[in-house]
N, C-alpha and C. Protein backbone atom coordinates (compact mmCIF):
# COMPACT_ATOMS: atom_id res chain seq x y z
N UNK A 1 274.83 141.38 114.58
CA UNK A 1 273.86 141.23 113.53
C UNK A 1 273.06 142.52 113.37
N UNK A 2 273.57 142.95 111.93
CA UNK A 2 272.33 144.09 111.93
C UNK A 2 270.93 144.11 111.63
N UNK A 3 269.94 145.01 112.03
CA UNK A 3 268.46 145.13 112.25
C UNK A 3 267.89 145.78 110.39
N UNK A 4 268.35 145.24 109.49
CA UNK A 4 268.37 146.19 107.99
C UNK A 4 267.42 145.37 107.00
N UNK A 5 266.52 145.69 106.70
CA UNK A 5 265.67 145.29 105.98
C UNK A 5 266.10 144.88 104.80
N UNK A 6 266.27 143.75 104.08
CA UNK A 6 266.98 143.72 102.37
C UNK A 6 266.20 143.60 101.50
N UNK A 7 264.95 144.77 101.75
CA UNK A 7 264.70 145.02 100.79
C UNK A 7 264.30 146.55 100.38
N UNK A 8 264.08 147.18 101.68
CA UNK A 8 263.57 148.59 101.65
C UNK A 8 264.65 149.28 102.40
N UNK A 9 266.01 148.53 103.08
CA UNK A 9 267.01 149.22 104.01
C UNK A 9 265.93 150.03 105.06
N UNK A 10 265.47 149.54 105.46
CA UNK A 10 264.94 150.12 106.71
C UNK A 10 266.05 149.81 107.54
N UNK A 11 266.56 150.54 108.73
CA UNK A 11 267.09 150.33 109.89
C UNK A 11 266.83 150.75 111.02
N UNK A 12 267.74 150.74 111.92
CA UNK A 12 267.55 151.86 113.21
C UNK A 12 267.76 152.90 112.91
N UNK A 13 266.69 154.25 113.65
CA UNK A 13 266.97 155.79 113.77
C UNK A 13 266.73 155.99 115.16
N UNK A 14 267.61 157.11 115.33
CA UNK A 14 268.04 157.66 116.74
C UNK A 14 267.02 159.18 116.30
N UNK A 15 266.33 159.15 117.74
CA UNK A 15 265.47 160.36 117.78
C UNK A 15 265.55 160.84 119.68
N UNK A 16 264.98 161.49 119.69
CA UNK A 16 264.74 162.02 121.30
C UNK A 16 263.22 162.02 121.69
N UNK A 17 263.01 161.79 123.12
CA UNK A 17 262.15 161.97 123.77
C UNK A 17 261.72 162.96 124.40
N UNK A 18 260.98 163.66 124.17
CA UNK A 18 260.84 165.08 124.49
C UNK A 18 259.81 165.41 125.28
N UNK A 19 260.18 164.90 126.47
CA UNK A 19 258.58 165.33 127.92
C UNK A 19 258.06 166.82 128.03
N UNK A 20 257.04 167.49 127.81
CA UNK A 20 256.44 168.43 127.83
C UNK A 20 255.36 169.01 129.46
N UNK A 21 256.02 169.99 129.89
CA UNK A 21 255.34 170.23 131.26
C UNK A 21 254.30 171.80 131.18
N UNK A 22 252.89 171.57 131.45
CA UNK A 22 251.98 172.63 131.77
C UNK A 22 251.34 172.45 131.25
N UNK A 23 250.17 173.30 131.04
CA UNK A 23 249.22 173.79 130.06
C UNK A 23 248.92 174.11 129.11
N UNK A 24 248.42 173.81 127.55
CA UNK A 24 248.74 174.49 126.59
C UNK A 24 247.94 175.76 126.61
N UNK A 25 247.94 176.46 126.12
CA UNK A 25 247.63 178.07 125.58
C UNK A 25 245.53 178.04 125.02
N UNK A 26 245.74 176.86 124.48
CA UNK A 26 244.60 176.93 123.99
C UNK A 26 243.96 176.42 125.26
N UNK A 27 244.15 175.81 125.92
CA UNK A 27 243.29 175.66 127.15
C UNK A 27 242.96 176.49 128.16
N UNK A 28 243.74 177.51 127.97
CA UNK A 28 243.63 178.45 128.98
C UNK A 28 244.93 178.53 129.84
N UNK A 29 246.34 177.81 129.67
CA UNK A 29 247.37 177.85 130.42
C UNK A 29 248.41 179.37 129.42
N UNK A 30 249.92 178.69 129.99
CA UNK A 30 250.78 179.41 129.58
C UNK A 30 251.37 179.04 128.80
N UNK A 31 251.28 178.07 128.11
CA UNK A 31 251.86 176.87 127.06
C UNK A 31 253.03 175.76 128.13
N UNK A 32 252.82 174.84 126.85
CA UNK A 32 253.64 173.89 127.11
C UNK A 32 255.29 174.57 127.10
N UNK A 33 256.22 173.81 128.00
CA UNK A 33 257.39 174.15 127.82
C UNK A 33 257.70 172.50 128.20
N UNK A 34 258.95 172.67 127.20
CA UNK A 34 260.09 171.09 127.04
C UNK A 34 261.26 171.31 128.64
N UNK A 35 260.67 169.98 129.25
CA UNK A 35 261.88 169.88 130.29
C UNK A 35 262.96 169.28 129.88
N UNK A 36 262.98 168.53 129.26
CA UNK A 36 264.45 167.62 128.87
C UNK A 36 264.42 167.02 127.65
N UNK A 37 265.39 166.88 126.63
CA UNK A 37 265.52 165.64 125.82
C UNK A 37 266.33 164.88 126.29
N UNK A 38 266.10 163.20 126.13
CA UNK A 38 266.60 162.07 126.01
C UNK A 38 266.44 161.40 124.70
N UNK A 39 268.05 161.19 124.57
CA UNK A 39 268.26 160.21 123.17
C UNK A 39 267.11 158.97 123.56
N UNK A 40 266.83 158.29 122.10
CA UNK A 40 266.38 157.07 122.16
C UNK A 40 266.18 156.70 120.49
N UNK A 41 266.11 155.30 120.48
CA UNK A 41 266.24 154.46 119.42
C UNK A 41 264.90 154.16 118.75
N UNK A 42 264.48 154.11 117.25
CA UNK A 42 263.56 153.48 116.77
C UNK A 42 263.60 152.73 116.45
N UNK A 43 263.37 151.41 116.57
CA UNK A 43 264.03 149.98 115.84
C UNK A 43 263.37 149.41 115.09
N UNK A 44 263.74 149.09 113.45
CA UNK A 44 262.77 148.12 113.03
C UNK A 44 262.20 147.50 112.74
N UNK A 45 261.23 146.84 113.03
CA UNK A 45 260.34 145.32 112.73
C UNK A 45 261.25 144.41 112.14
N UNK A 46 261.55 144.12 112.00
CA UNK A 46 262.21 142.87 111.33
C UNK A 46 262.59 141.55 111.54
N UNK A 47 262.03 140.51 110.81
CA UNK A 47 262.01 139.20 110.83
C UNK A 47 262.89 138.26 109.94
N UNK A 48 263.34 137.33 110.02
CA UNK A 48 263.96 136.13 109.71
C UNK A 48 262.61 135.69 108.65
N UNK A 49 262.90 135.21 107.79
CA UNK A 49 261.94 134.31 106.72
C UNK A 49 262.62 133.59 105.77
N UNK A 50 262.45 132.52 105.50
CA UNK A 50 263.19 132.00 104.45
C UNK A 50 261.67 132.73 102.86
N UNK A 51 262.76 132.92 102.17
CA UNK A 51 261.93 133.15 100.96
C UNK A 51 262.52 132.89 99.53
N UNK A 52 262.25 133.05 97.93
CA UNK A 52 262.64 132.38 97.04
C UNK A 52 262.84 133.84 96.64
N UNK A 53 264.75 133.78 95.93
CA UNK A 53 265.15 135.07 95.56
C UNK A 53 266.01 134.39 94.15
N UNK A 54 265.40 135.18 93.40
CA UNK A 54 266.45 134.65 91.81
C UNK A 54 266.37 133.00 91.60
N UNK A 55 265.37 132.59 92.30
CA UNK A 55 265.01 131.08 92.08
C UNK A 55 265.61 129.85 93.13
N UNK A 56 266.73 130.89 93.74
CA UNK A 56 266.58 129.92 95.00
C UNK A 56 266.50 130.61 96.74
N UNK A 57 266.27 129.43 97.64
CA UNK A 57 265.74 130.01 98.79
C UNK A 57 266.40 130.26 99.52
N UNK A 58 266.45 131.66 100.47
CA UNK A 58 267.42 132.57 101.13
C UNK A 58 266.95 132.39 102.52
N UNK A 59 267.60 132.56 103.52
CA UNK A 59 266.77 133.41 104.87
C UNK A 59 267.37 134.57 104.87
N UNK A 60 266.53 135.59 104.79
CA UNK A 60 266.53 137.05 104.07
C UNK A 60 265.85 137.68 105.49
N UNK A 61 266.22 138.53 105.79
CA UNK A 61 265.80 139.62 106.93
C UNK A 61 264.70 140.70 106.40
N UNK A 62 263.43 140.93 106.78
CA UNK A 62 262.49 141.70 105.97
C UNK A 62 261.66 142.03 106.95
N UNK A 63 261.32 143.04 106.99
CA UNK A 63 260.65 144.52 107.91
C UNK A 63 258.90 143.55 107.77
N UNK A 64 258.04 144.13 108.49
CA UNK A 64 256.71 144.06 108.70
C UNK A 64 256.02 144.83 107.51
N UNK A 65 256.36 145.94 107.27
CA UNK A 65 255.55 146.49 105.86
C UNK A 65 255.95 145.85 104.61
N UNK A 66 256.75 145.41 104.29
CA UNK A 66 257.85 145.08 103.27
C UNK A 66 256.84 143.28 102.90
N UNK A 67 256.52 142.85 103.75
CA UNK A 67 255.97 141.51 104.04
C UNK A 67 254.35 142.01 103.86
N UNK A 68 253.82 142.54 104.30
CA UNK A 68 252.29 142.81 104.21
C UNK A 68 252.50 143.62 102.58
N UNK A 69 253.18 144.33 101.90
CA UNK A 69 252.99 145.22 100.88
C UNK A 69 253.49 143.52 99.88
N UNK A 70 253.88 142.26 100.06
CA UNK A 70 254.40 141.49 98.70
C UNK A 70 255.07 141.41 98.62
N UNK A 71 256.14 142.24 98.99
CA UNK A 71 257.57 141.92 97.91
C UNK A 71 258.22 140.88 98.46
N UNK A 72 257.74 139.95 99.00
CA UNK A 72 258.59 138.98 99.60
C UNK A 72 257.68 137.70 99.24
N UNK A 73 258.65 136.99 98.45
CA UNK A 73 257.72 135.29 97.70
C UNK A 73 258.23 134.29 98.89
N UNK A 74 257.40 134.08 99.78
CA UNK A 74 258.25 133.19 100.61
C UNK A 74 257.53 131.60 100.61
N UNK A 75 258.81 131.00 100.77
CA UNK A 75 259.08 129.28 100.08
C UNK A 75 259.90 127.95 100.94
C-alpha cells in the first residue's frame, strides 16, 4: 500500500542525515565539519477518511495539510 496523498501526491522523499562535529567559526571554533551521511526517509502524514467525491463516498488517503487547508468534504 502506498503512502500518496490523492489529492496533493504528496509521498515519501529520501534525504540524508547529516551529523555535524566541532565548533562553529562564529563561536570562536574551527567550524563545523560533516562526519557521515546516512540515507533516511521522510514519510507522509497520511490518513484513511471516508469522504464525498463527485457525489459519492470514497475512503480516499489524504495528508494532514490537505485536511486542515479543506479540500477534503468528508461524509
Amino acid at each position: 500500500m502506498s503512502r500518496v496523498c490523492s489529492f496533493c501526491q504528496k509521498s515519501t522523499i529520501f534525504g540524508n542525515m547529516v551529523p555535524r562535529k566541532g565548533k562553529s567559526k562564529k563561536q570562536g571554533g574551527n567550524g563545523e565539519h560533516i562526519v557521515r551521511r546516512t540515507a533516511r526517509t521522510f514519510k507522509a502524514n497520511v490518513f484513511r477518511v471516508r469522504a464525498v467525491e463527485n457525489g459519492a463516498k470514497k475512503i480516499v488517503r489524504v495528508c494532514a495539510k490537505c485536511m486542515k487547508a479543506g479540500k477534503v468534504q468528508k461524509g
